[in-house]
N, C-alpha and C. Protein backbone atom coordinates (compact mmCIF):
# COMPACT_ATOMS: atom_id res chain seq x y z
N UNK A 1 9.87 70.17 246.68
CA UNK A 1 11.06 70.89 247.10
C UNK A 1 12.31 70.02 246.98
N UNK A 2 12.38 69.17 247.14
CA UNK A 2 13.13 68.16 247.01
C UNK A 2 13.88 68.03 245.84
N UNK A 3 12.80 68.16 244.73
CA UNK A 3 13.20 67.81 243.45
C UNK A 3 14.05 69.72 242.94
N UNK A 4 13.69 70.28 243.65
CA UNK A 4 14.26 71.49 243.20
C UNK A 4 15.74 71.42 243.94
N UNK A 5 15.84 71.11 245.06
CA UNK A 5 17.26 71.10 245.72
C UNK A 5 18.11 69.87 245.08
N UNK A 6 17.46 69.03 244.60
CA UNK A 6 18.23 67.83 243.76
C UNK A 6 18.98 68.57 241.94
N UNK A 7 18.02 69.50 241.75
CA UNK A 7 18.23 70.19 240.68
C UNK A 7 19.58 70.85 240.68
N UNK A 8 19.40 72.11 241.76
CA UNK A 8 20.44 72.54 242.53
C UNK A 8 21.67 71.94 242.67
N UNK A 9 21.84 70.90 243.37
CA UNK A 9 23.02 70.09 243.77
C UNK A 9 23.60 69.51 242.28
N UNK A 10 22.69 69.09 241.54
CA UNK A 10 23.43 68.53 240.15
C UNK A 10 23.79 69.72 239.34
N UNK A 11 23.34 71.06 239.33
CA UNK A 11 23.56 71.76 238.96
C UNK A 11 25.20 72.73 239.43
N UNK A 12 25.42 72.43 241.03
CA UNK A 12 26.67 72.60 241.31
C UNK A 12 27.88 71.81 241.20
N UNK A 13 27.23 70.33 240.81
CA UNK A 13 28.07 69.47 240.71
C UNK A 13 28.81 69.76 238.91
N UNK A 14 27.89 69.67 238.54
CA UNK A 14 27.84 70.22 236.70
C UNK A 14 29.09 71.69 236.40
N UNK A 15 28.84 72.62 237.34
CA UNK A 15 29.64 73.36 237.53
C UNK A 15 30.99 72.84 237.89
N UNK A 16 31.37 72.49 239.09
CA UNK A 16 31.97 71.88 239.94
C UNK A 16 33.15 71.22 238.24
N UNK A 17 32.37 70.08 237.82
CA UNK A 17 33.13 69.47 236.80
C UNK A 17 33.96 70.65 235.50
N UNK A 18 32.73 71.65 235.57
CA UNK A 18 33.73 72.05 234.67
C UNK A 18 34.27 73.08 235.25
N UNK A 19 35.13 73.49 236.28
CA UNK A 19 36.02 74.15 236.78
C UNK A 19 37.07 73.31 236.93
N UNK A 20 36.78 71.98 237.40
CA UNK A 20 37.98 70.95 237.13
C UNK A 20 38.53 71.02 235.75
N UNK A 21 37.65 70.62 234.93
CA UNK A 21 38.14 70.16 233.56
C UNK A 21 38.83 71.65 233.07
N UNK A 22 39.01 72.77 233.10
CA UNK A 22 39.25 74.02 233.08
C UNK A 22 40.56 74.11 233.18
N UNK A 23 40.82 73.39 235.03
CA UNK A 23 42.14 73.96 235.35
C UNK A 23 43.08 72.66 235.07
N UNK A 24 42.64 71.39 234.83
CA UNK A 24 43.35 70.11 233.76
C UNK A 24 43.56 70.43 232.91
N UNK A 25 42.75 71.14 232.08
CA UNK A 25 43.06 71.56 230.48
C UNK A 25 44.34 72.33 230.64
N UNK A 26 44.32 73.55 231.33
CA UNK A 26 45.32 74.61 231.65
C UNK A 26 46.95 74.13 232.10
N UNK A 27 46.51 72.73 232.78
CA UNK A 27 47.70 72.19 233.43
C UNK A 27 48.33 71.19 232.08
N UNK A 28 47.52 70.75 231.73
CA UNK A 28 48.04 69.73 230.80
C UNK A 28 48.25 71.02 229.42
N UNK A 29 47.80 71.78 228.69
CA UNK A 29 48.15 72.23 227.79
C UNK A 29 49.67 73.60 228.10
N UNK A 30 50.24 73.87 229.58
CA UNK A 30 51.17 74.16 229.66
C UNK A 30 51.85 73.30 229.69
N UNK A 31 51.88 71.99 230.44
CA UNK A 31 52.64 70.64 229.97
C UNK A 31 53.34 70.71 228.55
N UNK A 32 52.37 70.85 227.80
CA UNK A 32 52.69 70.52 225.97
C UNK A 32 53.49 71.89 225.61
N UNK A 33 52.93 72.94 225.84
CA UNK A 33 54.26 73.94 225.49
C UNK A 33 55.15 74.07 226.38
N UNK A 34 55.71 73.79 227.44
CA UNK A 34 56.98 73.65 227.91
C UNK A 34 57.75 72.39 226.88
N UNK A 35 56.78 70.94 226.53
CA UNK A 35 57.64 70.18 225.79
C UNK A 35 58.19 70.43 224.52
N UNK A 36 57.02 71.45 223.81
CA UNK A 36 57.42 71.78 222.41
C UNK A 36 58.24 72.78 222.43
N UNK A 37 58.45 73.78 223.53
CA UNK A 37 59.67 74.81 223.49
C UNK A 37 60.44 73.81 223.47
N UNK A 38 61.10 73.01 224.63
CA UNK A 38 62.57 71.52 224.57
C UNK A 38 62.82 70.90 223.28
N UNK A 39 61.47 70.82 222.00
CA UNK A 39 61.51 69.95 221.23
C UNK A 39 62.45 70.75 220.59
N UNK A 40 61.98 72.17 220.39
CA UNK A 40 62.58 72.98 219.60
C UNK A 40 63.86 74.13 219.71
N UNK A 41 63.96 73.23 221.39
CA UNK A 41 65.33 74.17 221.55
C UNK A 41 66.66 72.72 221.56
N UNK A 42 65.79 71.39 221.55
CA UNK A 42 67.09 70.54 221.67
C UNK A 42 68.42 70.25 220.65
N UNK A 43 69.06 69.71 220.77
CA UNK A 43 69.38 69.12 219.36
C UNK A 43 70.23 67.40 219.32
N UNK A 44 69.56 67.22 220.84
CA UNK A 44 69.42 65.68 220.48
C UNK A 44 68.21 64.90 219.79
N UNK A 45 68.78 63.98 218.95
CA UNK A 45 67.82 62.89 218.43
C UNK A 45 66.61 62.23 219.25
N UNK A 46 67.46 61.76 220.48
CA UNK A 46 66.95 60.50 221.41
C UNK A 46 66.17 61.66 222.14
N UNK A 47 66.46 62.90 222.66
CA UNK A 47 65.94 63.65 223.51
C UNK A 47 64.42 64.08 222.63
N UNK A 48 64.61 64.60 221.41
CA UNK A 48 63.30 65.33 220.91
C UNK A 48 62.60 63.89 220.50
N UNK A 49 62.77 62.26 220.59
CA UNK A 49 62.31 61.44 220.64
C UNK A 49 61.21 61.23 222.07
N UNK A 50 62.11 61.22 222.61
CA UNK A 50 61.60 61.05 224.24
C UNK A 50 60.77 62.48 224.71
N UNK A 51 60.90 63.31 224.45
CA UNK A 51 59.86 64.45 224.24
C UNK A 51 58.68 64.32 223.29
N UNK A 52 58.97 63.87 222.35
CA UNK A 52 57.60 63.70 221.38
C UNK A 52 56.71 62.84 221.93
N UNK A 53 57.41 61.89 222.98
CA UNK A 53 56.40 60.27 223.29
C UNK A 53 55.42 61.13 224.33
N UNK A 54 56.18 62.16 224.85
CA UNK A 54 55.50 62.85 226.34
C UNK A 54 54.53 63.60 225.52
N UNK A 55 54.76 64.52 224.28
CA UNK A 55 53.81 65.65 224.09
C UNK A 55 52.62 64.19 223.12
N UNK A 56 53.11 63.45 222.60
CA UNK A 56 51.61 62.61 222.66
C UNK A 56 50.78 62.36 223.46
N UNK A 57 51.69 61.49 224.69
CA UNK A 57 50.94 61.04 225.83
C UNK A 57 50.29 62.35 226.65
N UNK A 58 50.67 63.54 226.49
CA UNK A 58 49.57 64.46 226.68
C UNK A 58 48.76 64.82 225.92
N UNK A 59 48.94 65.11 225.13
CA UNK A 59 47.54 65.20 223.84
C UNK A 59 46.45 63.97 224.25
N UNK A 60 47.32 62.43 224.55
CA UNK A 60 46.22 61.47 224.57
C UNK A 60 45.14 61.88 225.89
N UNK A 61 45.85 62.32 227.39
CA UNK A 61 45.31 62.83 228.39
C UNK A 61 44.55 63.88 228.05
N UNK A 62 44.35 64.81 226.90
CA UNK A 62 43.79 65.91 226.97
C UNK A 62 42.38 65.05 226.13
N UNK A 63 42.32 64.33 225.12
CA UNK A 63 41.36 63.99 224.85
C UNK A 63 40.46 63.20 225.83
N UNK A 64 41.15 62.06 226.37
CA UNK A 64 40.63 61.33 227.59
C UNK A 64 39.57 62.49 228.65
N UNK A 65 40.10 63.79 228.65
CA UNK A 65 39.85 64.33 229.69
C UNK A 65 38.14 65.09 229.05
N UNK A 66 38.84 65.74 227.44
CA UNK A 66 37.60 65.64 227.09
C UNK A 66 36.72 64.66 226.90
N UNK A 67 36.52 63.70 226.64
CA UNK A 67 35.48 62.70 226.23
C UNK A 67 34.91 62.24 227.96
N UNK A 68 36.06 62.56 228.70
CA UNK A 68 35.15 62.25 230.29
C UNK A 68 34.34 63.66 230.64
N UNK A 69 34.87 64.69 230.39
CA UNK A 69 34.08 65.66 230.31
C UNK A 69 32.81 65.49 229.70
N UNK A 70 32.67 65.69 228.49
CA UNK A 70 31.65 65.52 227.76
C UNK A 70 30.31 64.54 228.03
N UNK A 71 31.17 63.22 228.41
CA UNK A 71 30.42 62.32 229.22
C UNK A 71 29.59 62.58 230.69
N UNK A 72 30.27 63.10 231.14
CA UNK A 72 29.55 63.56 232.62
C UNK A 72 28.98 64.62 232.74
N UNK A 73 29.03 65.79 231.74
CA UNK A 73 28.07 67.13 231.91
C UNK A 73 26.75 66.08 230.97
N UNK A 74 27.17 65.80 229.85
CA UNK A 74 25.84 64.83 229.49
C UNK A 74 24.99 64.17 230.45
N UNK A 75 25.79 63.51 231.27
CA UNK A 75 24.50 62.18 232.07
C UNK A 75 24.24 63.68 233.29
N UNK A 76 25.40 64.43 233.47
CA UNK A 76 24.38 64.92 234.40
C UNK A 76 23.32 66.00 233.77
N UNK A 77 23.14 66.46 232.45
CA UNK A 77 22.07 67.47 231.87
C UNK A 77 21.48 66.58 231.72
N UNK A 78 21.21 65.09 231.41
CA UNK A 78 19.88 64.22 231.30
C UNK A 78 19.24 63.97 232.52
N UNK A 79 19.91 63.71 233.63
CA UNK A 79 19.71 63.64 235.23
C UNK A 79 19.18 64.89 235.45
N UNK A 80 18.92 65.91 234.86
CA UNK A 80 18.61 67.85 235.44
C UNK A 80 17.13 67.65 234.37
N UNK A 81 17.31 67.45 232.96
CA UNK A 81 16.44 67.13 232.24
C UNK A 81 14.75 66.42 232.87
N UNK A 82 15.39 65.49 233.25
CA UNK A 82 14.26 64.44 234.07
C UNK A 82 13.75 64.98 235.42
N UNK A 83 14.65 65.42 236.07
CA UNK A 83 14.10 66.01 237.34
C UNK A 83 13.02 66.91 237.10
N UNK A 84 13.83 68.23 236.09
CA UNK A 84 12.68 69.05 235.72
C UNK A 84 11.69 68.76 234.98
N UNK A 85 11.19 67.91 234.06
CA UNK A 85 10.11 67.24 233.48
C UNK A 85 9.33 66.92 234.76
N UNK A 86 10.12 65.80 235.50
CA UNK A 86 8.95 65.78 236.73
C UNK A 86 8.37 66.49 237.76
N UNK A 87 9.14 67.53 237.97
CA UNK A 87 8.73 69.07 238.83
C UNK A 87 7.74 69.50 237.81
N UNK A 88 7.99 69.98 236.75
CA UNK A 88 6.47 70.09 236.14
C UNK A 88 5.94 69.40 236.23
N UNK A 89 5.41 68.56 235.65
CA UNK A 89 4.32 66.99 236.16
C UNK A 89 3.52 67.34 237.39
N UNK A 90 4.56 67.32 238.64
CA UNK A 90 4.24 67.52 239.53
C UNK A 90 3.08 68.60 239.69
N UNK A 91 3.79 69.88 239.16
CA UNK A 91 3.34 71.07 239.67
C UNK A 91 2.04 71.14 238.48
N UNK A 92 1.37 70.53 237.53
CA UNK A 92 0.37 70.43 236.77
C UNK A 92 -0.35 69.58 237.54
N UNK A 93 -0.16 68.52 238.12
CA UNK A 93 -1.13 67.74 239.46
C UNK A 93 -1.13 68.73 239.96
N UNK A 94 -0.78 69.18 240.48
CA UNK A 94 -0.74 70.15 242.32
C UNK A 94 -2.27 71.09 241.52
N UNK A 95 -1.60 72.28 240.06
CA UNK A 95 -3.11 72.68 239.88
C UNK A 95 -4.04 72.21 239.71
N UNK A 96 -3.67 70.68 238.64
CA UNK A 96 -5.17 70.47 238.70
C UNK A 96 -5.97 70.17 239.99
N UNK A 97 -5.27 69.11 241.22
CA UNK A 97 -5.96 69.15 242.34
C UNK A 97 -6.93 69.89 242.89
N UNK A 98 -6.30 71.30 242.61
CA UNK A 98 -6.87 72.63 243.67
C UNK A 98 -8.20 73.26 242.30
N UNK A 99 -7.72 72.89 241.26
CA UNK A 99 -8.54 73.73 240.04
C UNK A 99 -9.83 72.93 239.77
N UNK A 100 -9.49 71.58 239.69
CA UNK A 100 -10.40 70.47 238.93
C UNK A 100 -11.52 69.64 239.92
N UNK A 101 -12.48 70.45 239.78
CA UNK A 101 -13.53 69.36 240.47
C UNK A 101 -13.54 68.01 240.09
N UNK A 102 -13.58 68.06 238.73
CA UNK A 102 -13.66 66.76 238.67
C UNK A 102 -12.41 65.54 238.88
N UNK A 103 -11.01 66.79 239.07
CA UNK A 103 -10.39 65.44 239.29
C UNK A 103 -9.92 65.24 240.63
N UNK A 104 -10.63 66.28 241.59
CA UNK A 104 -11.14 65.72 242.91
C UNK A 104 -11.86 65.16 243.24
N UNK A 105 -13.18 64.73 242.50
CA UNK A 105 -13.83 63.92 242.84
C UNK A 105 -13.55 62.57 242.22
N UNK A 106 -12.48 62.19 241.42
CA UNK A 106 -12.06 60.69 240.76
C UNK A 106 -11.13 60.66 242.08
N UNK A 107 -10.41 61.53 242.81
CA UNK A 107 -9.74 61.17 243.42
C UNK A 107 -10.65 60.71 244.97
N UNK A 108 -11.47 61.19 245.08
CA UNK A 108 -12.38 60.46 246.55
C UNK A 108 -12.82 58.69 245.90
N UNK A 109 -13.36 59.02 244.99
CA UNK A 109 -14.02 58.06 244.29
C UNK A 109 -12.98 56.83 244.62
N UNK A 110 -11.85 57.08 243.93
CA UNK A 110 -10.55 56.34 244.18
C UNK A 110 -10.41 56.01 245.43
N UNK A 111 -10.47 56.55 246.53
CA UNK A 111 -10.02 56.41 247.81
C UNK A 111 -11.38 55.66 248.54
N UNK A 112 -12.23 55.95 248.12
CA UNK A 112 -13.36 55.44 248.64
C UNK A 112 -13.34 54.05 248.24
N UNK A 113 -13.16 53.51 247.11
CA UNK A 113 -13.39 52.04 246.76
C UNK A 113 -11.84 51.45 247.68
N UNK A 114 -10.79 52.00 247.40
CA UNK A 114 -9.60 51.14 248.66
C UNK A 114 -10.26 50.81 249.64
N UNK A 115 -10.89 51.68 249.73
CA UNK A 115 -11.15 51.52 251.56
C UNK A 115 -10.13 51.87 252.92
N UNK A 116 -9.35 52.29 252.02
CA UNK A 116 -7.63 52.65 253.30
C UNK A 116 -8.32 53.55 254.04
N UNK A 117 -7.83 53.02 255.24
CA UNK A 117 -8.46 54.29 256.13
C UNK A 117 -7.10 55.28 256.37
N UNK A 118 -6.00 55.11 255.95
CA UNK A 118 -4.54 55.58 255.97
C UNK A 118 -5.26 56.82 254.90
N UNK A 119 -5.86 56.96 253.46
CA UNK A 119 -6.38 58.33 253.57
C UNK A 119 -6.95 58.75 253.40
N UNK A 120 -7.44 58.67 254.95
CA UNK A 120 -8.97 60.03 255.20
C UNK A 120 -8.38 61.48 255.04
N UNK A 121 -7.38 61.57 255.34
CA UNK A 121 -6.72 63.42 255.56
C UNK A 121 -6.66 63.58 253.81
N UNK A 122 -6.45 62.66 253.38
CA UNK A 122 -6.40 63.12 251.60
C UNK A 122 -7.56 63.40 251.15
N UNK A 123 -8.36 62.47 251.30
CA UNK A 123 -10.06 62.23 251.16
C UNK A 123 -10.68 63.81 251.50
N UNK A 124 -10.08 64.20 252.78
CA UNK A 124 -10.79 65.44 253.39
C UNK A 124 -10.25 67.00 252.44
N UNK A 125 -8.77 66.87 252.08
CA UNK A 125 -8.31 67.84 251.52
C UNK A 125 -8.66 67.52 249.95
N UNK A 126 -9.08 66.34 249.33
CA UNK A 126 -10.13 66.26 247.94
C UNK A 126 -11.10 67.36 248.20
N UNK A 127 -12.20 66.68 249.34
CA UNK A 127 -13.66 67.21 249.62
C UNK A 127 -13.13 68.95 249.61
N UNK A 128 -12.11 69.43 250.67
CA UNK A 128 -12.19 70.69 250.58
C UNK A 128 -11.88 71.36 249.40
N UNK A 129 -10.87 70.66 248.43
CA UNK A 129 -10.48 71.38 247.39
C UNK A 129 -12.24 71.60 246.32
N UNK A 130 -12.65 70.93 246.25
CA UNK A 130 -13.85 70.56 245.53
C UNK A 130 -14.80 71.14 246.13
N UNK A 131 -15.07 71.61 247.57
CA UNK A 131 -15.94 72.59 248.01
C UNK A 131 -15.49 74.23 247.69
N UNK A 132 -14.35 74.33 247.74
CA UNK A 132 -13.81 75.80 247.42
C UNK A 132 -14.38 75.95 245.74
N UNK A 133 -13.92 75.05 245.34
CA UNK A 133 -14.64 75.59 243.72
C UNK A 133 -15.80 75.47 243.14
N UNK A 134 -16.55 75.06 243.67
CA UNK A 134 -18.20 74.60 243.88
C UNK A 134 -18.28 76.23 244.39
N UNK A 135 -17.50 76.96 245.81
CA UNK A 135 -18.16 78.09 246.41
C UNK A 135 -17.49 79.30 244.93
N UNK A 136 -16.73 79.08 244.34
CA UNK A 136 -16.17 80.04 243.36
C UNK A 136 -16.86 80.02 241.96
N UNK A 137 -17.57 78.83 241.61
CA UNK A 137 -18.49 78.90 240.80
C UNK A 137 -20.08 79.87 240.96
N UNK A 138 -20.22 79.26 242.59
CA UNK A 138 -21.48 79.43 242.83
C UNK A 138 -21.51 81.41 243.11
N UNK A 139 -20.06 81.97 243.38
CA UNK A 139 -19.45 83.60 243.93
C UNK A 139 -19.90 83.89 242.77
């Protein structure tokens, strides 16, 4: 469960980013046409100079913004990627546990040579899983 609410949360965060990057884009690309209307309504030199340096230096912010974008929905779809690989994993143990006699009984086997007495309650829920399908063979 854990790994599903971790899913979740990166999954709102993932969102989250791109509603930001959305309303930056929106802010910065009205930026650039308010400057290019000035460029094109001025008719100073120095002015449509000093306007051009601004509608770069936003263009440069709009890329910056993409490439951090891009960057962070990435690490976080590899971070969502991995989680869910291991929720399956998981959930293919969980059947085989309950399905596989035999890999309830590697798992006593296992527990039996430790010697941990920390798990007998595992040991016991092996034995039962492995008696239920012993009684479903034998049904």
């Amino acid at each position: 469960m854990k790994l599903l609410s971790e899913i979740s949360r990166l999954e709102a965060i993932k969102e989250a980013y791109k509603q930001s990057y959305i309303s930056n884009f929106e802010f910065l690309e009205e930026k650039l046409s308010r400057i290019n209307v000035q460029i094109d309504n001025t008719t100073s030199g120095l002015k449509r100079e000093i306007l051009s340096k601004q509608r770069e230096h936003y263009q440069a912010e709009i890329e910056n913004l993409d490439q951090t974008m891009e960057k962070s929905i990435d690490a976080l779809d590899v971070k969502i990627d991995q989680l869910e690989r291991k929720h399956r994993e998981l959930e293919i143990q969980a059947k085989k546990e309950i399905e596989s006699f035999e890999f309830n009984i590697e798992k006593i086997r296992g527990a039996l040579e430790r010697r941990n007495v920390g798990e007998v309650f595992n040991i016991l829920e092996n034995v039962t899983n492995a008696l239920i399908i012993l009684k479903k063979d034998f049904s």
